[in-house]
Structures are given as structure tokens and as C-alpha cells.
C-alpha atoms as a PDB file:
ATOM      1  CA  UNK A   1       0.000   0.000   0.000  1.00  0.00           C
ATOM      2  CA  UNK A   2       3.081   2.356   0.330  1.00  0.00           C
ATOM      3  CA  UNK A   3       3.891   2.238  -2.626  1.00  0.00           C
ATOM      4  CA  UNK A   4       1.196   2.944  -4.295  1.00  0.00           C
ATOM      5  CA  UNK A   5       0.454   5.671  -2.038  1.00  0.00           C
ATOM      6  CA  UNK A   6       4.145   6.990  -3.044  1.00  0.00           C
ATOM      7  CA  UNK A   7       3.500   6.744  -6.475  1.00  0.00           C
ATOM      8  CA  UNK A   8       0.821   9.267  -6.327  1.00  0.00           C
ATOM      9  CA  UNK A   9       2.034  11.704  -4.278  1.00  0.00           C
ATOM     10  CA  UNK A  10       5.152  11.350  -6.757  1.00  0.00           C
ATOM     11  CA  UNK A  11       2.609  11.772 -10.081  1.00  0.00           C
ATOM     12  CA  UNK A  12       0.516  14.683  -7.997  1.00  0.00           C
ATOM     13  CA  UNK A  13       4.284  16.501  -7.271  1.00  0.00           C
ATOM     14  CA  UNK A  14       4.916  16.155 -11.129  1.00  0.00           C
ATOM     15  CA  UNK A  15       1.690  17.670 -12.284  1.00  0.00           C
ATOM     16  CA  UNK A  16      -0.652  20.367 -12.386  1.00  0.00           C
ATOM     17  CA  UNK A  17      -2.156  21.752  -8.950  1.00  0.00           C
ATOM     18  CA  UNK A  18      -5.535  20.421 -10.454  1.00  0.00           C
ATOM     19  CA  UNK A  19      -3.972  16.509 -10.442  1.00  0.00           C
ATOM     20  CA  UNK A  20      -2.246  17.468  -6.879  1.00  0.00           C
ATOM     21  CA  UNK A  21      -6.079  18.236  -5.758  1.00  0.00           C
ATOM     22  CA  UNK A  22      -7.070  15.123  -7.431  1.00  0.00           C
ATOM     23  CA  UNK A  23      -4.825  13.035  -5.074  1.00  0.00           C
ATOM     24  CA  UNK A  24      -5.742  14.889  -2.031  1.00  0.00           C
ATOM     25  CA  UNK A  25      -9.172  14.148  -2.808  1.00  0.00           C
ATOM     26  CA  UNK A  26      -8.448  10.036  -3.324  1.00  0.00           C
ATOM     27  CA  UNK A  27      -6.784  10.465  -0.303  1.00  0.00           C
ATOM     28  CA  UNK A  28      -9.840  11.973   1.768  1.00  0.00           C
ATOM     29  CA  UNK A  29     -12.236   9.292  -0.189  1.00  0.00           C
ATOM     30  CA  UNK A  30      -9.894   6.586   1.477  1.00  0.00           C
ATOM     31  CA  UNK A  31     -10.230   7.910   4.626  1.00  0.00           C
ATOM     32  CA  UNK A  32     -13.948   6.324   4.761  1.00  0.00           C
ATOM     33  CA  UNK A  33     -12.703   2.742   3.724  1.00  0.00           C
ATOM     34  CA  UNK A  34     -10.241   2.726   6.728  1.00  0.00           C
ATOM     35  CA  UNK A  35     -13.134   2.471   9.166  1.00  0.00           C
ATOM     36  CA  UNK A  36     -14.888   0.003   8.274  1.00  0.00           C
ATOM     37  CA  UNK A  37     -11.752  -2.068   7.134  1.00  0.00           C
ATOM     38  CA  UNK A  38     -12.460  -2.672   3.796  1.00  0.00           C
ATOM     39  CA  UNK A  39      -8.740  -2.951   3.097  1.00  0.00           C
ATOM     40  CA  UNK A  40      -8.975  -5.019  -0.313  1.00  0.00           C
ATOM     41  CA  UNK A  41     -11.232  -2.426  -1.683  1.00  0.00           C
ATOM     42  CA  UNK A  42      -9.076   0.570  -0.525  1.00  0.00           C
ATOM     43  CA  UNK A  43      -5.818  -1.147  -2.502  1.00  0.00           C
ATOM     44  CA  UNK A  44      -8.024  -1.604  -5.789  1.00  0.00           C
ATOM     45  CA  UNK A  45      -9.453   2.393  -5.304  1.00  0.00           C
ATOM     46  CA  UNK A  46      -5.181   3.036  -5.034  1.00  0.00           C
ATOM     47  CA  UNK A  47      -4.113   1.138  -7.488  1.00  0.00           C
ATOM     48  CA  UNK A  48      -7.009   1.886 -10.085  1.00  0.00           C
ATOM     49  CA  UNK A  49      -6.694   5.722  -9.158  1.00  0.00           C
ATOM     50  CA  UNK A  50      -2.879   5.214  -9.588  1.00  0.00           C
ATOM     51  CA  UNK A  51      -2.972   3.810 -13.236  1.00  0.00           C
ATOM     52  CA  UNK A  52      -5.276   6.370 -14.062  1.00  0.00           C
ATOM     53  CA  UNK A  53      -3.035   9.209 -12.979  1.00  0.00           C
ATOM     54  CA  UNK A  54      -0.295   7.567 -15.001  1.00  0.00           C
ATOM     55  CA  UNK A  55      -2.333   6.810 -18.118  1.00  0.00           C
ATOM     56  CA  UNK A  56      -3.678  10.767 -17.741  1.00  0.00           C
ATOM     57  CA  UNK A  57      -0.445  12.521 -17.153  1.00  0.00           C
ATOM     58  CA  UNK A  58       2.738  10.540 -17.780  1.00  0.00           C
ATOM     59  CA  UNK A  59       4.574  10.866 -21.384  1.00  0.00           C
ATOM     60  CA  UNK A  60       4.910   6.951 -21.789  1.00  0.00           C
ATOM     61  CA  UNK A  61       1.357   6.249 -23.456  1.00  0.00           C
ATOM     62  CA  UNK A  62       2.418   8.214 -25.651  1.00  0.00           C
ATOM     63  CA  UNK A  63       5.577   8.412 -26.407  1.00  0.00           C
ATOM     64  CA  UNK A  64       6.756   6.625 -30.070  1.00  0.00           C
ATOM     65  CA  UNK A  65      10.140   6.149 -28.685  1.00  0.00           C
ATOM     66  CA  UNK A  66       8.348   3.788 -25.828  1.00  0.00           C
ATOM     67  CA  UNK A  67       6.041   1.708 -27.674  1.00  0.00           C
ATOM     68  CA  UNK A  68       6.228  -1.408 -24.683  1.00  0.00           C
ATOM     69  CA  UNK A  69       5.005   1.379 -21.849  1.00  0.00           C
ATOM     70  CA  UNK A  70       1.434   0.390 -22.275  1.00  0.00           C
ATOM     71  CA  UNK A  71       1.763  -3.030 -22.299  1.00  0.00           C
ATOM     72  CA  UNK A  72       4.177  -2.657 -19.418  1.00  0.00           C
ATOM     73  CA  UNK A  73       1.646  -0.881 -17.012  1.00  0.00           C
ATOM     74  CA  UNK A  74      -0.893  -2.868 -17.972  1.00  0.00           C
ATOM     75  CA  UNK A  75       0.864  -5.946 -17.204  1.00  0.00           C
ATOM     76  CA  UNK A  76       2.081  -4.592 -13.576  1.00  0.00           C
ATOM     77  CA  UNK A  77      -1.525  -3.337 -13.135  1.00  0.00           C
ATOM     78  CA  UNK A  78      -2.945  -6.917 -13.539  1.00  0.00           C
ATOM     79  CA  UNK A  79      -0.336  -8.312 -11.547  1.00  0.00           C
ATOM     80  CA  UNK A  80      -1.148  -6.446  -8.795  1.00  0.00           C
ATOM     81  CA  UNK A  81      -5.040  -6.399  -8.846  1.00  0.00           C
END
């Protein structure tokens, strides 16, 4: 959970001040989840919200010179879910 956590604070430091909202809002969303223990659910939320944030603001999707990116988020995505 710590990492994904620190790869969204490391996206929202990157990015606009609306994406940097964006996480603080995940953030507060999660706060819910952590009291009724729902723990599973709060690392899909993460990881969904993190591949999102990626797939929204990082070069790689997009990038000609990187044409394995997708396939390799999409592959660490699945492993992890």
C-alpha cells in the first residue's frame, strides 16, 4: 500500500495543482474505507486511481520512442489487482 500511495504523491508533485487536488481528494475518499476495514477495496481504489493518474499525465502512453510502456503498465496493473 506504500507504494502505491508513493506513487501518487510522486505523479501529484509532477503535475498540475488540479492533479495534486485530485490526489488529495483520493486520499480523503480513502479515509472512509479505513473504518470500516475494507482494506482489499481501498488497494483496488489506489491502485485503479494510480494507473489512471499515469495513463492521464505521464509521457509513456504516448511516447513513439516507448512503444512497450502500455503493455508494461498494464501488465504490472494486472499483476497487482
Amino acid at each position: 500500500m506504500g507504494l502505491i500511495l508513493t506513487q501518487i504523491m510522486c505523479v501529484a508533485m509532477n503535475r498540475s495543482l488540479l492533479n495534486v487536488l485530485v490526489a488529495l481528494g483520493l486520499l480523503e475518499k480513502r479515509q472512509g474505507r479505513f473504518s470500516n476495514g475494507d482494506w482489499a477495496a481501498t488497494f483496488r481504489d489506489d491502485l485503479q486511481a494510480t494507473r489512471r493518474i499515469i495513463l492521464d499525465n505521464h509521457p509513456g502512453p504516448v511516447d513513439a520512442l516507448n512503444p512497450g510502456f502500455g503493455n508494461w503498465l498494464e501488465a504490472g496493473f494486472e499483476q497487482q489487482i
